[in-house]
PDB file of N, CA and C in Angstrom:
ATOM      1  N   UNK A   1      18.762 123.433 162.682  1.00  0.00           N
ATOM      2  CA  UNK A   1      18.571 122.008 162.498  1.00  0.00           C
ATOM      3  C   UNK A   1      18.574 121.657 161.013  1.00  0.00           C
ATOM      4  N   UNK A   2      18.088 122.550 160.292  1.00  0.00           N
ATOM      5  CA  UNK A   2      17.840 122.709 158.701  1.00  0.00           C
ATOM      6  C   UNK A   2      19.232 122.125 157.861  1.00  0.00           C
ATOM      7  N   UNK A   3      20.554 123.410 158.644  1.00  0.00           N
ATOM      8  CA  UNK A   3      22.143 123.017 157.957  1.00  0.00           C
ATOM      9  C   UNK A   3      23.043 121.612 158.896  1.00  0.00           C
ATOM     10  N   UNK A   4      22.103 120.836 159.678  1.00  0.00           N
ATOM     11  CA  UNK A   4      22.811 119.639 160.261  1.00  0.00           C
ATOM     12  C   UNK A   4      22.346 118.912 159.320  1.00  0.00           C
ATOM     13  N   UNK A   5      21.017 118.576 158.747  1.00  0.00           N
ATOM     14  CA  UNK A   5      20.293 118.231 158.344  1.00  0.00           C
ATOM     15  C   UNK A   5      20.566 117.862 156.376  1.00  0.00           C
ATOM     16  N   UNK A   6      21.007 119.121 156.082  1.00  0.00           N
ATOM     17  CA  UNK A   6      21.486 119.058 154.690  1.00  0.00           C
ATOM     18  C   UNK A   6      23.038 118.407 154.652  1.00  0.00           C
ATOM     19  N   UNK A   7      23.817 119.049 156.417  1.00  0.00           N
ATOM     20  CA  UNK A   7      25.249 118.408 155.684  1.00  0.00           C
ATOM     21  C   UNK A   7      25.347 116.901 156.129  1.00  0.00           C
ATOM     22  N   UNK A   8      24.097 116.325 156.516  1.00  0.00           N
ATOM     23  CA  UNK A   8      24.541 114.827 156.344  1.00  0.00           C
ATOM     24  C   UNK A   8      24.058 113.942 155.334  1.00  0.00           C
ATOM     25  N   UNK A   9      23.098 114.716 154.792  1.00  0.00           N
ATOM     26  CA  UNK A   9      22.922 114.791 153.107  1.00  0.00           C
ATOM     27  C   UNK A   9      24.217 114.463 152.188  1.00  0.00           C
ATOM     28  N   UNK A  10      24.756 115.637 152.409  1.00  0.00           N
ATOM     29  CA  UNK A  10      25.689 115.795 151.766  1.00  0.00           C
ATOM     30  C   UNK A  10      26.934 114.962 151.939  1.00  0.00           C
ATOM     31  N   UNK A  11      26.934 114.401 153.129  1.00  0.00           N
ATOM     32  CA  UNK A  11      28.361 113.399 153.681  1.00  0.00           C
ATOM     33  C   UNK A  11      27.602 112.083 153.104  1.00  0.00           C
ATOM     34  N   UNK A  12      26.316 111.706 153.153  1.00  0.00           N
ATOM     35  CA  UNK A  12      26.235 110.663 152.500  1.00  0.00           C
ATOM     36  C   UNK A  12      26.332 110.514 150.818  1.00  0.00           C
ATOM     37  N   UNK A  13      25.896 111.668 150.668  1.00  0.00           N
ATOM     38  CA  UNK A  13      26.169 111.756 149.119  1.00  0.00           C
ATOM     39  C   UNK A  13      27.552 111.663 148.575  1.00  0.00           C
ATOM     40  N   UNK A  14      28.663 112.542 149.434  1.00  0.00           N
ATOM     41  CA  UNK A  14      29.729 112.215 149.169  1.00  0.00           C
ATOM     42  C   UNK A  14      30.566 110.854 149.194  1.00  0.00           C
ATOM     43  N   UNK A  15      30.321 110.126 150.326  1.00  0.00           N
ATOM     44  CA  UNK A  15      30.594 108.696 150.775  1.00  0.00           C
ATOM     45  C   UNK A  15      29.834 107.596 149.520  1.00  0.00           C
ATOM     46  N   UNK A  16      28.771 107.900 149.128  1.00  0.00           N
ATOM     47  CA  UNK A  16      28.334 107.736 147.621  1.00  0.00           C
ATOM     48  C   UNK A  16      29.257 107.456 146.810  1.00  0.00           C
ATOM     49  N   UNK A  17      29.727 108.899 146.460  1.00  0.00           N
ATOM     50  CA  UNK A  17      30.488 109.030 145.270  1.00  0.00           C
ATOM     51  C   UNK A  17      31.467 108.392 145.450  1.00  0.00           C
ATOM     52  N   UNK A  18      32.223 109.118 146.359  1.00  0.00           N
ATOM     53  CA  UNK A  18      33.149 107.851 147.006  1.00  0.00           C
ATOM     54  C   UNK A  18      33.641 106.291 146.790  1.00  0.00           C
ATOM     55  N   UNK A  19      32.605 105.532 147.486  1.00  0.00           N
ATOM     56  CA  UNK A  19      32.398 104.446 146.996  1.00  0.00           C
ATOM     57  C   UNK A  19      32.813 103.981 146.022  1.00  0.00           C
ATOM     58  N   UNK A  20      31.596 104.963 144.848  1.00  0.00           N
ATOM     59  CA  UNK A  20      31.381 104.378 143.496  1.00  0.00           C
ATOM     60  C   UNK A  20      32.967 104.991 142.499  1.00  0.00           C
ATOM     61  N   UNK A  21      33.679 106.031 142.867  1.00  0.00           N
ATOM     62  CA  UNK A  21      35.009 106.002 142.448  1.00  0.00           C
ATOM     63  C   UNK A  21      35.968 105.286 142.738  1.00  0.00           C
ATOM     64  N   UNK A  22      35.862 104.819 143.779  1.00  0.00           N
ATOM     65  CA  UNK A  22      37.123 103.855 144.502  1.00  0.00           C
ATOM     66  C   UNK A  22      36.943 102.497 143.745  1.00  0.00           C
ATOM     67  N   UNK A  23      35.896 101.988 143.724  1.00  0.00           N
ATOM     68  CA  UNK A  23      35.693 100.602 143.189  1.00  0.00           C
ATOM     69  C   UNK A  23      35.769 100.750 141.502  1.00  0.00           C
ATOM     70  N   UNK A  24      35.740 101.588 140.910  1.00  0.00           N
ATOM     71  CA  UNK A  24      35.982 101.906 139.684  1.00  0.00           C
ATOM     72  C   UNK A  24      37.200 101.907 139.316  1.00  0.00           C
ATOM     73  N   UNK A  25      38.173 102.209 139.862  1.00  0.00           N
ATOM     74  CA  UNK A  25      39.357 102.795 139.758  1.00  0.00           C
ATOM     75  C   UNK A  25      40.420 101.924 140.680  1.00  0.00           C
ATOM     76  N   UNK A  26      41.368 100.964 139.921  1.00  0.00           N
ATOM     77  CA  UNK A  26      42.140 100.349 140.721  1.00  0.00           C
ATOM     78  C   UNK A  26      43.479 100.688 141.093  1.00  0.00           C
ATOM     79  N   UNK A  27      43.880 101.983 140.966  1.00  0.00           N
ATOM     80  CA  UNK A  27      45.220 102.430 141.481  1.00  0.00           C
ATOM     81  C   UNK A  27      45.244 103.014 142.816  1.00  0.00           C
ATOM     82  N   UNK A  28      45.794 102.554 143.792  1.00  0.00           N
ATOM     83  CA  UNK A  28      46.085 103.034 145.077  1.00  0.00           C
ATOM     84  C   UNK A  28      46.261 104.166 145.231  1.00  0.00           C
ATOM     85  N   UNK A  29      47.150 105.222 144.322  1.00  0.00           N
ATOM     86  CA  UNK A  29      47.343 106.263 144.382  1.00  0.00           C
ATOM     87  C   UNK A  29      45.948 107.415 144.199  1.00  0.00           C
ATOM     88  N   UNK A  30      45.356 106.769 143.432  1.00  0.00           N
ATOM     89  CA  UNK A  30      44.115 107.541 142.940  1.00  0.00           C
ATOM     90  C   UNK A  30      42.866 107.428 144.011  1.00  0.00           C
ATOM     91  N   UNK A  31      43.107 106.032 144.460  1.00  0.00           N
ATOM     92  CA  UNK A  31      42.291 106.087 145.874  1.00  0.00           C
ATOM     93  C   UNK A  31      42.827 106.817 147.390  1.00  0.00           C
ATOM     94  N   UNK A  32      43.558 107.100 147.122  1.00  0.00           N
ATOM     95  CA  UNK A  32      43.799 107.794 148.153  1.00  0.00           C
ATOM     96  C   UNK A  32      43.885 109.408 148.006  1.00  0.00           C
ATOM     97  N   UNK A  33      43.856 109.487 146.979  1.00  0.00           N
ATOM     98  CA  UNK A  33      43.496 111.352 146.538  1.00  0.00           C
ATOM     99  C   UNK A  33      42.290 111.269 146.639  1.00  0.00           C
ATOM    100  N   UNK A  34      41.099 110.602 145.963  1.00  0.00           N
ATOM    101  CA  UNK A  34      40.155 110.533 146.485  1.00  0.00           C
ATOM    102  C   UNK A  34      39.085 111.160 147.775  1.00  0.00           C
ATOM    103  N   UNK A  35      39.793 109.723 148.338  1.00  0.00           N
ATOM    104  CA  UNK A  35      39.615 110.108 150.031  1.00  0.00           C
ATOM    105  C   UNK A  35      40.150 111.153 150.437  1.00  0.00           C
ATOM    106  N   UNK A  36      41.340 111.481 150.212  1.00  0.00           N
ATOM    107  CA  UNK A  36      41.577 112.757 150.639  1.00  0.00           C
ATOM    108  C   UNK A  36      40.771 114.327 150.126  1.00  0.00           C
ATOM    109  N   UNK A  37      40.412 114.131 149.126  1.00  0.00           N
ATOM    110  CA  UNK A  37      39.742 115.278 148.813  1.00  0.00           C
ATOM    111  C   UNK A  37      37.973 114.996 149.341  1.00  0.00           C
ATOM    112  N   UNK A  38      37.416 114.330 148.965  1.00  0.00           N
ATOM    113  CA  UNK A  38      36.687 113.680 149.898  1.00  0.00           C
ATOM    114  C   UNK A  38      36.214 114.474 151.231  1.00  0.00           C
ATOM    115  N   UNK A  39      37.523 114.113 152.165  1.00  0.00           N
ATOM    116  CA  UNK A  39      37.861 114.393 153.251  1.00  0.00           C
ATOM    117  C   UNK A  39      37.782 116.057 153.648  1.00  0.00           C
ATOM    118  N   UNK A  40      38.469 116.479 152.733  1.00  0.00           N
ATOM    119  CA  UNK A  40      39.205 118.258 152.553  1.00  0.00           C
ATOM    120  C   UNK A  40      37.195 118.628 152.376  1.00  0.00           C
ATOM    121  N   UNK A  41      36.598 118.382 151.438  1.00  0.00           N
ATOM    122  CA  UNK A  41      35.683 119.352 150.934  1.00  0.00           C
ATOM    123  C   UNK A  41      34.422 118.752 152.445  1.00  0.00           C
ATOM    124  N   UNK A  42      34.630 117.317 153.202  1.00  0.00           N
ATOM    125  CA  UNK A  42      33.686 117.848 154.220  1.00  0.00           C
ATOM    126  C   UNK A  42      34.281 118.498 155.387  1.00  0.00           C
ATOM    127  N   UNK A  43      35.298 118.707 155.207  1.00  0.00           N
ATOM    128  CA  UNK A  43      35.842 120.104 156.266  1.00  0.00           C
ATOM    129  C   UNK A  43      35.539 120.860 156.085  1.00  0.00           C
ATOM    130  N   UNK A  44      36.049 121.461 154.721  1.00  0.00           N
ATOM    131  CA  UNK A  44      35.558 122.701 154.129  1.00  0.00           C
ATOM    132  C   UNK A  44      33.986 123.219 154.888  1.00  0.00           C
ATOM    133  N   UNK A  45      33.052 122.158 154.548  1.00  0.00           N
ATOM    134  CA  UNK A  45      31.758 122.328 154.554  1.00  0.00           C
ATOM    135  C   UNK A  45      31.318 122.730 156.171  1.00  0.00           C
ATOM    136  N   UNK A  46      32.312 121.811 157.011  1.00  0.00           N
ATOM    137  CA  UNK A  46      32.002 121.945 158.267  1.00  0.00           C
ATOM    138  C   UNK A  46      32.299 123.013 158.896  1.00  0.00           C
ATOM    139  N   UNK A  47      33.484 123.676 158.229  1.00  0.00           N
ATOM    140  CA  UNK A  47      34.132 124.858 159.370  1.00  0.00           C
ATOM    141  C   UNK A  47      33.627 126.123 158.434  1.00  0.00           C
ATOM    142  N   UNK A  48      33.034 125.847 157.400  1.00  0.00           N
ATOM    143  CA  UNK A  48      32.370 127.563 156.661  1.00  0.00           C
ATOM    144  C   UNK A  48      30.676 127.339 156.870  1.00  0.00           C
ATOM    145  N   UNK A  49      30.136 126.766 157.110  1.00  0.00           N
ATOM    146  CA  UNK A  49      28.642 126.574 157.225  1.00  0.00           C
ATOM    147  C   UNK A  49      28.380 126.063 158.354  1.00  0.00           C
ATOM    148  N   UNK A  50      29.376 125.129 159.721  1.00  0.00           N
ATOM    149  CA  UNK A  50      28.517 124.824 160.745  1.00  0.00           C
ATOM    150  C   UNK A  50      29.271 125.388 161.960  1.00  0.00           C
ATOM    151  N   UNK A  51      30.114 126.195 161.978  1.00  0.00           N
ATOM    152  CA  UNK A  51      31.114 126.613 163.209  1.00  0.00           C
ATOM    153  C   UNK A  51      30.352 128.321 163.272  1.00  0.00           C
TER     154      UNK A  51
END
């Protein structure tokens, strides 16, 4: 319950950052690498720490 617990920690923290890069940054291209990496590192997180 401990590592469900930290990785939604961590998805909010990321969605955070998120946020606060996207609205910073007005090129489409850059928002969408973003999100995509974003995206990639809470996979990462999901399939090496919760599978």
């Amino acid at each position: 319950m401990d590592s469900h617990f930290l990785y939604y920690i961590f998805c909010i923290i990321c969605l955070i950052v998120g946020v606060v890069l996207v609205k910073k940054v007005a090129g489409c291209l850059f928002k969408t690498v973003c999100i995509v990496v974003v995206l990639a590192i809470l996979a990462v997180v999901y399939f090496l720490f919760l599978k």
